[in-house]
ModelCIF file with pLDDT and N, C-alpha, C, O atoms, coordinates in Angstrom:
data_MODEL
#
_entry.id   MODEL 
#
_entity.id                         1 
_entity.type                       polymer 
_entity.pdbx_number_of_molecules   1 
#
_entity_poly.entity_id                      1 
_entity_poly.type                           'polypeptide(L)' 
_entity_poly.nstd_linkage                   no 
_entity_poly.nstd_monomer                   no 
_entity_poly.pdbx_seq_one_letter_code       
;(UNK)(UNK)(UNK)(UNK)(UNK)(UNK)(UNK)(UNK)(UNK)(UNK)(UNK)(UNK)(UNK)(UNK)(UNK)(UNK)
(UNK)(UNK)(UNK)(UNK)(UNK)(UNK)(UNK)(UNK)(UNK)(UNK)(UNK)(UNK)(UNK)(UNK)(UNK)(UNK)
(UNK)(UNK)(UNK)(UNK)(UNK)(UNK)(UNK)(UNK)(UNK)(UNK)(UNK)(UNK)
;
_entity_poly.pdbx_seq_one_letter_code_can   XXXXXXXXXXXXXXXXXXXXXXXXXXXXXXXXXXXXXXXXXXXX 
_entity_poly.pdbx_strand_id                 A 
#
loop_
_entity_poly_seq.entity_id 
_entity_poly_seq.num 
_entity_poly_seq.mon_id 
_entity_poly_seq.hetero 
1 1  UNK n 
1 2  UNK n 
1 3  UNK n 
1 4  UNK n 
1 5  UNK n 
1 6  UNK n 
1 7  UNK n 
1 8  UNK n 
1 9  UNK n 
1 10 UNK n 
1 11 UNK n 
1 12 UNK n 
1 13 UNK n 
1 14 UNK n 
1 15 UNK n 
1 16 UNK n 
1 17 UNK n 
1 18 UNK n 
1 19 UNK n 
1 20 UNK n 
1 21 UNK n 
1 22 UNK n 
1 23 UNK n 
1 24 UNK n 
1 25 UNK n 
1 26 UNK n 
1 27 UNK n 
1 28 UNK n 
1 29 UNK n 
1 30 UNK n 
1 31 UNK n 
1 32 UNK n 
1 33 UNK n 
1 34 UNK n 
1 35 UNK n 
1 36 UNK n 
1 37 UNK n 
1 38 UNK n 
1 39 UNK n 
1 40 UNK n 
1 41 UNK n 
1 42 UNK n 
1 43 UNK n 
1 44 UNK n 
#
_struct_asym.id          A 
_struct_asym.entity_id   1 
#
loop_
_ma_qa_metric.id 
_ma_qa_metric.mode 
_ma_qa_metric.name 
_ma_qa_metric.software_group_id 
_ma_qa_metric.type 
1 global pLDDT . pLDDT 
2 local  pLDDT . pLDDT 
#
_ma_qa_metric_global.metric_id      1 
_ma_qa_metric_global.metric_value   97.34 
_ma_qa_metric_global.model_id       1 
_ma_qa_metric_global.ordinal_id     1 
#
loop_
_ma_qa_metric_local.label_asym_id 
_ma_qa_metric_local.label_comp_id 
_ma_qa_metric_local.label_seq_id 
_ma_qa_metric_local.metric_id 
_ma_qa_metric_local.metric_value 
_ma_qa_metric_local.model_id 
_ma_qa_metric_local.ordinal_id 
A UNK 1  2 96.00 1 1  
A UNK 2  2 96.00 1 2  
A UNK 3  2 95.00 1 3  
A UNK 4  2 95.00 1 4  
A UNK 5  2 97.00 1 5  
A UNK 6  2 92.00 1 6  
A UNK 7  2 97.00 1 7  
A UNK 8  2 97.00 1 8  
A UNK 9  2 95.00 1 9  
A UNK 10 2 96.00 1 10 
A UNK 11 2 97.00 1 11 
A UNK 12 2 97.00 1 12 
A UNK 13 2 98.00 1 13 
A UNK 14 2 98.00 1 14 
A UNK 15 2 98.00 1 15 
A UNK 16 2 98.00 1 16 
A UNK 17 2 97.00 1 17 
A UNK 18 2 97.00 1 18 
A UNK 19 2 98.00 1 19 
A UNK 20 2 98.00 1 20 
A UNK 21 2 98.00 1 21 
A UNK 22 2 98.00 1 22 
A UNK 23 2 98.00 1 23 
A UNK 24 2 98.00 1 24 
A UNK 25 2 98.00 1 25 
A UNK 26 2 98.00 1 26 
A UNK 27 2 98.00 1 27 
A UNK 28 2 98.00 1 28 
A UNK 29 2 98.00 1 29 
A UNK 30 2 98.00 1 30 
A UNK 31 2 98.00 1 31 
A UNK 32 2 98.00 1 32 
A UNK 33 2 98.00 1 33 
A UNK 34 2 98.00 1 34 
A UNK 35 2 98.00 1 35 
A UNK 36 2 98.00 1 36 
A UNK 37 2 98.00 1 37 
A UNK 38 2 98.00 1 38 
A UNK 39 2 98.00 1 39 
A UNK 40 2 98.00 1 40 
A UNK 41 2 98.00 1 41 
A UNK 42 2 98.00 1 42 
A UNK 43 2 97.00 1 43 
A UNK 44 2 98.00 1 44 
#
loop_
_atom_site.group_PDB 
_atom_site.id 
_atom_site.type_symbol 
_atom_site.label_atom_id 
_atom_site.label_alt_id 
_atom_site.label_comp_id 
_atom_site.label_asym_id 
_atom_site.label_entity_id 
_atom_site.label_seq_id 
_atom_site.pdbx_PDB_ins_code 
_atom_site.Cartn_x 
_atom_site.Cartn_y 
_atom_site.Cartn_z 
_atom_site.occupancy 
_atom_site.B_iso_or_equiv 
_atom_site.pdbx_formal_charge 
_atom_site.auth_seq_id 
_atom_site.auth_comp_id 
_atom_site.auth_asym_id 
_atom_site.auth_atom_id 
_atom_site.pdbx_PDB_model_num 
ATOM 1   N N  . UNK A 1 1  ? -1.994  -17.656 -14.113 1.00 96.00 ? 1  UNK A N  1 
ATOM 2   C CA . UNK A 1 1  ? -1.410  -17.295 -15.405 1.00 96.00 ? 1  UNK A CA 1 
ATOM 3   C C  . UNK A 1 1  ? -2.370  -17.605 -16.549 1.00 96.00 ? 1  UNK A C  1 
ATOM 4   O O  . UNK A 1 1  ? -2.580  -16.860 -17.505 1.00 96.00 ? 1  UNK A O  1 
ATOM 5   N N  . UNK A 1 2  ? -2.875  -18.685 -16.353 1.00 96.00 ? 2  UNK A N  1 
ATOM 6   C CA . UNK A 1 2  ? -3.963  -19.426 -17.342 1.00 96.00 ? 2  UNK A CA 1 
ATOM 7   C C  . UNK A 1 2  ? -5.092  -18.109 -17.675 1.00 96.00 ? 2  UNK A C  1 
ATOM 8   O O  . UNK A 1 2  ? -5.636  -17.908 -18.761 1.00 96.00 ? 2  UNK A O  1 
ATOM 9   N N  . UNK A 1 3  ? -5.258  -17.323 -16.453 1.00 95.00 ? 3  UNK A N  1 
ATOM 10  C CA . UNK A 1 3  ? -6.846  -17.151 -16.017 1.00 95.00 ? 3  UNK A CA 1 
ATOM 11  C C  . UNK A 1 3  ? -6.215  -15.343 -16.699 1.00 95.00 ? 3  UNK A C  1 
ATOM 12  O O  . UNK A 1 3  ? -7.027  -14.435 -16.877 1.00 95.00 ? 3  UNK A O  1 
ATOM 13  N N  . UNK A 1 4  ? -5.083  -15.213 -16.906 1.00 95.00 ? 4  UNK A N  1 
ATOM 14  C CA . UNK A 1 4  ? -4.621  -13.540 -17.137 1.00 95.00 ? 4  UNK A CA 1 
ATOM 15  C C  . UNK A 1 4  ? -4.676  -12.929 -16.340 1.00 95.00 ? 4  UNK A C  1 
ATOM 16  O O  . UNK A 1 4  ? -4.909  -11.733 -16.513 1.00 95.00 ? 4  UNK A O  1 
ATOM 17  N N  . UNK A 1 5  ? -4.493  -13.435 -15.128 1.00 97.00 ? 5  UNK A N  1 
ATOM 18  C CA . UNK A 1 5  ? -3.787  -12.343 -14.095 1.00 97.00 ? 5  UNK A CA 1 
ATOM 19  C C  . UNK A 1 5  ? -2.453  -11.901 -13.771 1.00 97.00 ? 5  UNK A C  1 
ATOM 20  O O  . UNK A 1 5  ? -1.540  -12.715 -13.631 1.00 97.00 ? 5  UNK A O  1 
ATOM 21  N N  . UNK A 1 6  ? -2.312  -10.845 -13.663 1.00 92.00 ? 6  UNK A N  1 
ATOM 22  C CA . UNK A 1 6  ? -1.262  -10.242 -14.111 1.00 92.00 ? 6  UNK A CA 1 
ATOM 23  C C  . UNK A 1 6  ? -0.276  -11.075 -12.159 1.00 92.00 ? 6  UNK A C  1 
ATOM 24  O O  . UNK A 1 6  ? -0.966  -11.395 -11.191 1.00 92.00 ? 6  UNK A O  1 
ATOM 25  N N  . UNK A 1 7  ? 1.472   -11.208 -12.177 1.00 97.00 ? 7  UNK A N  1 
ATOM 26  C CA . UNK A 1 7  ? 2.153   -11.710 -11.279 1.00 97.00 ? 7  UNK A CA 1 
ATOM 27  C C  . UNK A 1 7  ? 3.556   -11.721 -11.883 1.00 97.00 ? 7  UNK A C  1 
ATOM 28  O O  . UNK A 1 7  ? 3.987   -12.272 -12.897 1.00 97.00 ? 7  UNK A O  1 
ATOM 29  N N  . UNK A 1 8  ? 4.057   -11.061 -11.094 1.00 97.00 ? 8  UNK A N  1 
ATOM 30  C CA . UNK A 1 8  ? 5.415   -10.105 -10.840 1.00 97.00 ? 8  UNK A CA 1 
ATOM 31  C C  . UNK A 1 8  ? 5.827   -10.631 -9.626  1.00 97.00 ? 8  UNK A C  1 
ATOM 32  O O  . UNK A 1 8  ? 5.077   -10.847 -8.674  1.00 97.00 ? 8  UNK A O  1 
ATOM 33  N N  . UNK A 1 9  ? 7.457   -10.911 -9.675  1.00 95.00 ? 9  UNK A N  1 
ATOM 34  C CA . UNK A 1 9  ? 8.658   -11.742 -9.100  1.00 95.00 ? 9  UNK A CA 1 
ATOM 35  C C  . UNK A 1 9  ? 9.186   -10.725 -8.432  1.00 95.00 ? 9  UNK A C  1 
ATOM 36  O O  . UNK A 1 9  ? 9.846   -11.080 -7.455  1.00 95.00 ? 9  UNK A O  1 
ATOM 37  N N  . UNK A 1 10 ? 9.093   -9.029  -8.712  1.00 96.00 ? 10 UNK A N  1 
ATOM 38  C CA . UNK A 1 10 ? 9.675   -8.392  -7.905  1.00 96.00 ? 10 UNK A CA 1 
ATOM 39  C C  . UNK A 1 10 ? 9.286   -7.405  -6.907  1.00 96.00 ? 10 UNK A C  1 
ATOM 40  O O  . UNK A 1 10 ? 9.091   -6.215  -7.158  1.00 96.00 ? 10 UNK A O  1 
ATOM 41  N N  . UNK A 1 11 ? 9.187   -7.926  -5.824  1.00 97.00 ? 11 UNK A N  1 
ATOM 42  C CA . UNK A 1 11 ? 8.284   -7.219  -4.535  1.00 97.00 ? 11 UNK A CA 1 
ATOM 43  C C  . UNK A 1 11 ? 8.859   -7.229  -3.754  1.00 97.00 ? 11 UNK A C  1 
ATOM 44  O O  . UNK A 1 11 ? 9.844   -7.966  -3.808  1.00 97.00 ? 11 UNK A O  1 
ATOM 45  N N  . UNK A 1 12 ? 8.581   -6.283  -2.314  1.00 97.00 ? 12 UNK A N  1 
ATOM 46  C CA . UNK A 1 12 ? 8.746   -6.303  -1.574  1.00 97.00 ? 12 UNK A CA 1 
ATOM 47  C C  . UNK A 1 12 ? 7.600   -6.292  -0.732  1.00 97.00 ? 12 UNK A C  1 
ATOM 48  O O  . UNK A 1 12 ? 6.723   -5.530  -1.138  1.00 97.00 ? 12 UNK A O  1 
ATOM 49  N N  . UNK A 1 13 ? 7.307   -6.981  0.446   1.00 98.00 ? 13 UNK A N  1 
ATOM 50  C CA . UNK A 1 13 ? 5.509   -6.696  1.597   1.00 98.00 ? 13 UNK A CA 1 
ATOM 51  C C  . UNK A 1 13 ? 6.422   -6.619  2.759   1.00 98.00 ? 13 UNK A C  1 
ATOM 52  O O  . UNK A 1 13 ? 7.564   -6.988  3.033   1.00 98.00 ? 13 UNK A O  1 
ATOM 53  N N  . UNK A 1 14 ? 5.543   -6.050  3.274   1.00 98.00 ? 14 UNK A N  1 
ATOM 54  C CA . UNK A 1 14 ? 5.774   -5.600  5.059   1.00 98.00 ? 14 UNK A CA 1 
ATOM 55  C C  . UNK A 1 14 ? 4.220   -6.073  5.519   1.00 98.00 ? 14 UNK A C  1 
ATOM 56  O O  . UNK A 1 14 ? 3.295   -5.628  4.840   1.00 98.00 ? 14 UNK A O  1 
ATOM 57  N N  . UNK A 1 15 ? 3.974   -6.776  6.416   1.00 98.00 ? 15 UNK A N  1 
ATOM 58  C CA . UNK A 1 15 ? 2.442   -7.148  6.812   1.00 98.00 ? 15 UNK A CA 1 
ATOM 59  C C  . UNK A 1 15 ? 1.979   -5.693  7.731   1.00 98.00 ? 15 UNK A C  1 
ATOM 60  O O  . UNK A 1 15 ? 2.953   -5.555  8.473   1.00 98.00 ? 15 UNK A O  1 
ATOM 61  N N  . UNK A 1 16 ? 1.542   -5.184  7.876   1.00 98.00 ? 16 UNK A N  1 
ATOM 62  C CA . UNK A 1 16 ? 0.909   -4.105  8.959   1.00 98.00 ? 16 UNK A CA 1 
ATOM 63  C C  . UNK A 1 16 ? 0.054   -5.107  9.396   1.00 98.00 ? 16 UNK A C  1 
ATOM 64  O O  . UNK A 1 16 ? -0.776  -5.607  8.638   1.00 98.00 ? 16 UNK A O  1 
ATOM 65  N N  . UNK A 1 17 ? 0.290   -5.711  11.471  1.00 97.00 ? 17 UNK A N  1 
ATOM 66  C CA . UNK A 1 17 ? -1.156  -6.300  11.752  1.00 97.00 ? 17 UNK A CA 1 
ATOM 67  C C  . UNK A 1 17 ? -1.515  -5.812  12.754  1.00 97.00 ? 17 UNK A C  1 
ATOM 68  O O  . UNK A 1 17 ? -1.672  -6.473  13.781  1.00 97.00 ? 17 UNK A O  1 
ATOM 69  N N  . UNK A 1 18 ? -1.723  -4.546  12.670  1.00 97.00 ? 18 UNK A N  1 
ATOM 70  C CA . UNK A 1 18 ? -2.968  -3.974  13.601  1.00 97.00 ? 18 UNK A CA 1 
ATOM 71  C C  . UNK A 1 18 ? -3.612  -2.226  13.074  1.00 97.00 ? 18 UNK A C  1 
ATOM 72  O O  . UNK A 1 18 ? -2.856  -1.488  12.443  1.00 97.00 ? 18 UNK A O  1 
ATOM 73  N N  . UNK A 1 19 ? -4.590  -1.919  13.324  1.00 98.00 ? 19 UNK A N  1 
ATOM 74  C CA . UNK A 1 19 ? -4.652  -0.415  12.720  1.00 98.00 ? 19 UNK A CA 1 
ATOM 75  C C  . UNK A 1 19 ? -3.039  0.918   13.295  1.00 98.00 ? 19 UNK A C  1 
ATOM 76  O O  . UNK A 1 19 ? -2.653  1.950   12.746  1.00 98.00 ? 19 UNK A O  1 
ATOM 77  N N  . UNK A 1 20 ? -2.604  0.298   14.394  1.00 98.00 ? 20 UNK A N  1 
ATOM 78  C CA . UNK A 1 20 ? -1.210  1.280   14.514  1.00 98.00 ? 20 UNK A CA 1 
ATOM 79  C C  . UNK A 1 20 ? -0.785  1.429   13.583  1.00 98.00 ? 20 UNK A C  1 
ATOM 80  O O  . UNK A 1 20 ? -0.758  2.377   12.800  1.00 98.00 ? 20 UNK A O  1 
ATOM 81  N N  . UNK A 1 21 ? -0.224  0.020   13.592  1.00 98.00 ? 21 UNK A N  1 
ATOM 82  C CA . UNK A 1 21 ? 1.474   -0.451  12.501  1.00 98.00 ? 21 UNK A CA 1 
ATOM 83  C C  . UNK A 1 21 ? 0.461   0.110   11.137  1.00 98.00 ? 21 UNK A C  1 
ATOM 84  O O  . UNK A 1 21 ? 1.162   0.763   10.363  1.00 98.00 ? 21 UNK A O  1 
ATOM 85  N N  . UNK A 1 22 ? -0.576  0.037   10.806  1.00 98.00 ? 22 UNK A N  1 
ATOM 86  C CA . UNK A 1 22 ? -0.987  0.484   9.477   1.00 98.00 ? 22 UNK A CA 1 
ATOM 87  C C  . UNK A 1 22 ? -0.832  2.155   9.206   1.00 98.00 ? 22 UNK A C  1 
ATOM 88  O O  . UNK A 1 22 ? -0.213  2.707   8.296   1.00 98.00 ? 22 UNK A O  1 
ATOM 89  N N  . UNK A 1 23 ? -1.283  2.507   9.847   1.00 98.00 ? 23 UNK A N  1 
ATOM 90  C CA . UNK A 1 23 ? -1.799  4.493   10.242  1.00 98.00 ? 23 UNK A CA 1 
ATOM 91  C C  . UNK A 1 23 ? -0.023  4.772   10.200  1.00 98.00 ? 23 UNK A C  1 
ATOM 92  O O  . UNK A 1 23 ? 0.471   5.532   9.367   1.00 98.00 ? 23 UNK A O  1 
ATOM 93  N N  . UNK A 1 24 ? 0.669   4.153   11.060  1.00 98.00 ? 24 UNK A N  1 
ATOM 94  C CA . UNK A 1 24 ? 2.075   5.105   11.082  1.00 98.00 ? 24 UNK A CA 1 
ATOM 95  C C  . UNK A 1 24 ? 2.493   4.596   10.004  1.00 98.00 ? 24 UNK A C  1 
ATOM 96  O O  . UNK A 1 24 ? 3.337   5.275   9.419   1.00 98.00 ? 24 UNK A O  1 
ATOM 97  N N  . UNK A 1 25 ? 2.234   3.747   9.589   1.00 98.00 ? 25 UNK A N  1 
ATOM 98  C CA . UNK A 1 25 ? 3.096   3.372   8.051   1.00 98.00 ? 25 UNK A CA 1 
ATOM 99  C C  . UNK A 1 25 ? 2.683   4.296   6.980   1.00 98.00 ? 25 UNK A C  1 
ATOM 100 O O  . UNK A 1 25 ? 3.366   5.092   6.335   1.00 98.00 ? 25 UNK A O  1 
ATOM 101 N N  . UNK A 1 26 ? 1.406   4.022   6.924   1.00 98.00 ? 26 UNK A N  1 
ATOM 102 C CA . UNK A 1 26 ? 0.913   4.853   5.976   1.00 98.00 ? 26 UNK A CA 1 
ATOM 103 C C  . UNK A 1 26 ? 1.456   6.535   5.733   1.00 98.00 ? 26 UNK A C  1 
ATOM 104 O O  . UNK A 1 26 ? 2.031   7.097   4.801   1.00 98.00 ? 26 UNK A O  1 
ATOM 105 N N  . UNK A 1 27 ? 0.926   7.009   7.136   1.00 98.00 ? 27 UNK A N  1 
ATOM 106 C CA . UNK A 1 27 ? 1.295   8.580   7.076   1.00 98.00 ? 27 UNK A CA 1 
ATOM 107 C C  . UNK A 1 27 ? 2.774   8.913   7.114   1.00 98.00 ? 27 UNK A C  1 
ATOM 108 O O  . UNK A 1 27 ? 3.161   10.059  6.884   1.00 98.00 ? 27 UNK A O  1 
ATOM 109 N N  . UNK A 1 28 ? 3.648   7.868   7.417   1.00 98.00 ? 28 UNK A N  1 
ATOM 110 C CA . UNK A 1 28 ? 4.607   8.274   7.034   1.00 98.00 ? 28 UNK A CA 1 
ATOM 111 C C  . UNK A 1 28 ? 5.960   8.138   5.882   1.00 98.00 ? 28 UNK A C  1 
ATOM 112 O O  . UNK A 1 28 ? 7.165   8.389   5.917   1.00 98.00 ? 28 UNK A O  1 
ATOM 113 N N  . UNK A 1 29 ? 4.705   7.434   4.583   1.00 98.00 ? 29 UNK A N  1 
ATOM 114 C CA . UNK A 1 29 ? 4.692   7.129   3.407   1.00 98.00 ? 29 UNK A CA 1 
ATOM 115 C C  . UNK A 1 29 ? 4.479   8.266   2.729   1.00 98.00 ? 29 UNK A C  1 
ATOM 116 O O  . UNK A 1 29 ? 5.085   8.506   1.684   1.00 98.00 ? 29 UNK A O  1 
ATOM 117 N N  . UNK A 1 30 ? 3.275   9.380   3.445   1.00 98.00 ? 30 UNK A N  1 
ATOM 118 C CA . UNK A 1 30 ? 2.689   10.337  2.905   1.00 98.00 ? 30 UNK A CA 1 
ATOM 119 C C  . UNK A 1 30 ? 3.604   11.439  3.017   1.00 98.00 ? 30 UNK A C  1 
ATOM 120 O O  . UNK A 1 30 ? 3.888   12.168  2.068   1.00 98.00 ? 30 UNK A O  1 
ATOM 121 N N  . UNK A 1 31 ? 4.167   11.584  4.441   1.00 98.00 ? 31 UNK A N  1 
ATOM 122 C CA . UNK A 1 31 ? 4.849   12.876  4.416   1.00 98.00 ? 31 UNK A CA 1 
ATOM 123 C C  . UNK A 1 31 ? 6.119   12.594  3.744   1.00 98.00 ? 31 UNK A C  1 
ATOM 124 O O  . UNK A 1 31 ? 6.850   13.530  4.065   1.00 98.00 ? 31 UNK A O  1 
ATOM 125 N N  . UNK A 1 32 ? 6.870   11.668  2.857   1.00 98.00 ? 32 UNK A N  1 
ATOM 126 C CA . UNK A 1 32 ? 8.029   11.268  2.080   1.00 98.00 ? 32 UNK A CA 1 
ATOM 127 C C  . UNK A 1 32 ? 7.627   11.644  0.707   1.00 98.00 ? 32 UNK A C  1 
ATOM 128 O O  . UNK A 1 32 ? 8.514   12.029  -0.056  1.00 98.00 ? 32 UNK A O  1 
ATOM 129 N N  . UNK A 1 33 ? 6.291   11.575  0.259   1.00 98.00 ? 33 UNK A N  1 
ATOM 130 C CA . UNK A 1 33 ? 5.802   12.063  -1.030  1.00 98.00 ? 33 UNK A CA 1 
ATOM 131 C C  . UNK A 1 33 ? 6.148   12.665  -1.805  1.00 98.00 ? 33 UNK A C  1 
ATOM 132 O O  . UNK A 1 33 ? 5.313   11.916  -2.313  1.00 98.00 ? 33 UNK A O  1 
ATOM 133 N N  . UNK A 1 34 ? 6.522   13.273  -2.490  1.00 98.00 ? 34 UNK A N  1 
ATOM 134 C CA . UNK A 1 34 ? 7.048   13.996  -3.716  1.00 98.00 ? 34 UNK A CA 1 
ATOM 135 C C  . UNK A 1 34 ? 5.980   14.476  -5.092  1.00 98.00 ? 34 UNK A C  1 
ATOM 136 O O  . UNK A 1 34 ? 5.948   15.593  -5.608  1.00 98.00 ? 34 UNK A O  1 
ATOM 137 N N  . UNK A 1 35 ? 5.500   13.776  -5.314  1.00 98.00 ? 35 UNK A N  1 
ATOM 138 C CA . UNK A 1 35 ? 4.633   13.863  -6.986  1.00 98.00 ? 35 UNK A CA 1 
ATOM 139 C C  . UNK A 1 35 ? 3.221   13.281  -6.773  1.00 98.00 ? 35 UNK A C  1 
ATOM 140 O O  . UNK A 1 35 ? 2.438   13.556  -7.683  1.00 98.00 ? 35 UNK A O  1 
ATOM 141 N N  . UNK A 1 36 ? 2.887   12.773  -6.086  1.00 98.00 ? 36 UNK A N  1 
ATOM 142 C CA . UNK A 1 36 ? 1.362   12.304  -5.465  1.00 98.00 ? 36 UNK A CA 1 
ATOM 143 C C  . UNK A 1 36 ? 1.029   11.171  -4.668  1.00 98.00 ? 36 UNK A C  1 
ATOM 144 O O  . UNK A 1 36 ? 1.753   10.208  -4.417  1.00 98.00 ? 36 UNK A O  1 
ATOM 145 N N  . UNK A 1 37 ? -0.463  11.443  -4.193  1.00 98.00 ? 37 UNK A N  1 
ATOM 146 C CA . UNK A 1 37 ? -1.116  10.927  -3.514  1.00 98.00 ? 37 UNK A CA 1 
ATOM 147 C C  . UNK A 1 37 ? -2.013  10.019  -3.845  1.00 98.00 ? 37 UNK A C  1 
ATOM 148 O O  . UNK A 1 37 ? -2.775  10.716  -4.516  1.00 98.00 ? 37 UNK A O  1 
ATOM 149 N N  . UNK A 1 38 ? -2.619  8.597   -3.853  1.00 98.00 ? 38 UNK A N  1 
ATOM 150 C CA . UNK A 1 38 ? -4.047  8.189   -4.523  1.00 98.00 ? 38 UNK A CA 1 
ATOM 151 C C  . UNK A 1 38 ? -4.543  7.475   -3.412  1.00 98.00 ? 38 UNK A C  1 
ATOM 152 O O  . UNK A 1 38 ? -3.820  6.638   -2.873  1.00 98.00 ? 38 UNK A O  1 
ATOM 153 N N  . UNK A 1 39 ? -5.557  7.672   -3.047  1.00 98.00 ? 39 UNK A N  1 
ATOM 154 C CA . UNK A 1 39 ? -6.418  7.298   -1.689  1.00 98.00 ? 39 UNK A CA 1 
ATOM 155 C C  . UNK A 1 39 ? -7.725  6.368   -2.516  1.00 98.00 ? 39 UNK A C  1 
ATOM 156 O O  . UNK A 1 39 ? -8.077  6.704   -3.647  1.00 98.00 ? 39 UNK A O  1 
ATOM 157 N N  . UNK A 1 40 ? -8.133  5.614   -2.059  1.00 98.00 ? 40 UNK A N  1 
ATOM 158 C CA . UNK A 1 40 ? -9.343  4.609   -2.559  1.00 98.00 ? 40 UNK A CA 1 
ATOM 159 C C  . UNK A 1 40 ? -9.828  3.614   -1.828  1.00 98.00 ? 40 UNK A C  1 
ATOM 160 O O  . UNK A 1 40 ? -9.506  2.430   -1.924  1.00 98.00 ? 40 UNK A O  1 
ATOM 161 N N  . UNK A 1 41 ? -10.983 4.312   -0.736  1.00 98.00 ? 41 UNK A N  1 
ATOM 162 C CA . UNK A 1 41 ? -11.190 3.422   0.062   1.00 98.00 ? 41 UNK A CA 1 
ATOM 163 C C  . UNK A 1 41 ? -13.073 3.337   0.141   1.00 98.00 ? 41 UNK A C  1 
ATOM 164 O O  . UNK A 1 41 ? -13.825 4.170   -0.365  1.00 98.00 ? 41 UNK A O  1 
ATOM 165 N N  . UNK A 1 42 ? -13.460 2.201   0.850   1.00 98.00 ? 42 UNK A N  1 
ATOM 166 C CA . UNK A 1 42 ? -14.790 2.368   1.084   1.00 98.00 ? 42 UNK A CA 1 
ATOM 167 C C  . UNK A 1 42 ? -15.049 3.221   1.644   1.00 98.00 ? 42 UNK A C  1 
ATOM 168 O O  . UNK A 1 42 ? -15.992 3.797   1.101   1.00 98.00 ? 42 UNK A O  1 
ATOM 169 N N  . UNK A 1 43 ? -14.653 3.801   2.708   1.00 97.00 ? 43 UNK A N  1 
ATOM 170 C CA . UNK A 1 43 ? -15.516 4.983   3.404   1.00 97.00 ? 43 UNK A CA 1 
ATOM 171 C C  . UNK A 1 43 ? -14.050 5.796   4.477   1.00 97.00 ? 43 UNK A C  1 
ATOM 172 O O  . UNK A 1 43 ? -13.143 5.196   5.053   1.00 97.00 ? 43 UNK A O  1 
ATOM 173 N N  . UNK A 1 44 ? -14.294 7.236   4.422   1.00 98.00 ? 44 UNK A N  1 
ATOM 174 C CA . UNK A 1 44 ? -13.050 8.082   5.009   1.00 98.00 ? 44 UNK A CA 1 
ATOM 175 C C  . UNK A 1 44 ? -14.492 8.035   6.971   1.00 98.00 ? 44 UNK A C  1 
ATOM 176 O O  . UNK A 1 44 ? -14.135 8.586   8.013   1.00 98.00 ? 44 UNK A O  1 
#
C-alpha cells in the first residue's frame, strides 16, 4: 500500500497446475466471449 500498488478485496482464483487444466480453461473462456479477446504473451 505504502509502495502504490494497486490491491482489491474482491476476487476470485482458480490455480491451473499443469499446462491441461490451463489450455482447457483458457479456451474455454474464449469460446464464452462476447466483446473481446487480449492475448500477451512472450512467445505464441
Amino acid at each position: 500500500q505504502e509502495s502504490g500498488i494497486p490491491i482489491s478485496d474482491n476476487n476470485k482464483v482458480k490455480l491451473l497446475k499443469s499446462g491441461r487444466e490451463k489450455f482447457i480453461d483458457l479456451f474455454e473462456a474464449i469460446r464464452e466471449a462476447k466483446h473481446h479477446i487480449h492475448l500477451e504473451y512472450f512467445n505464441f
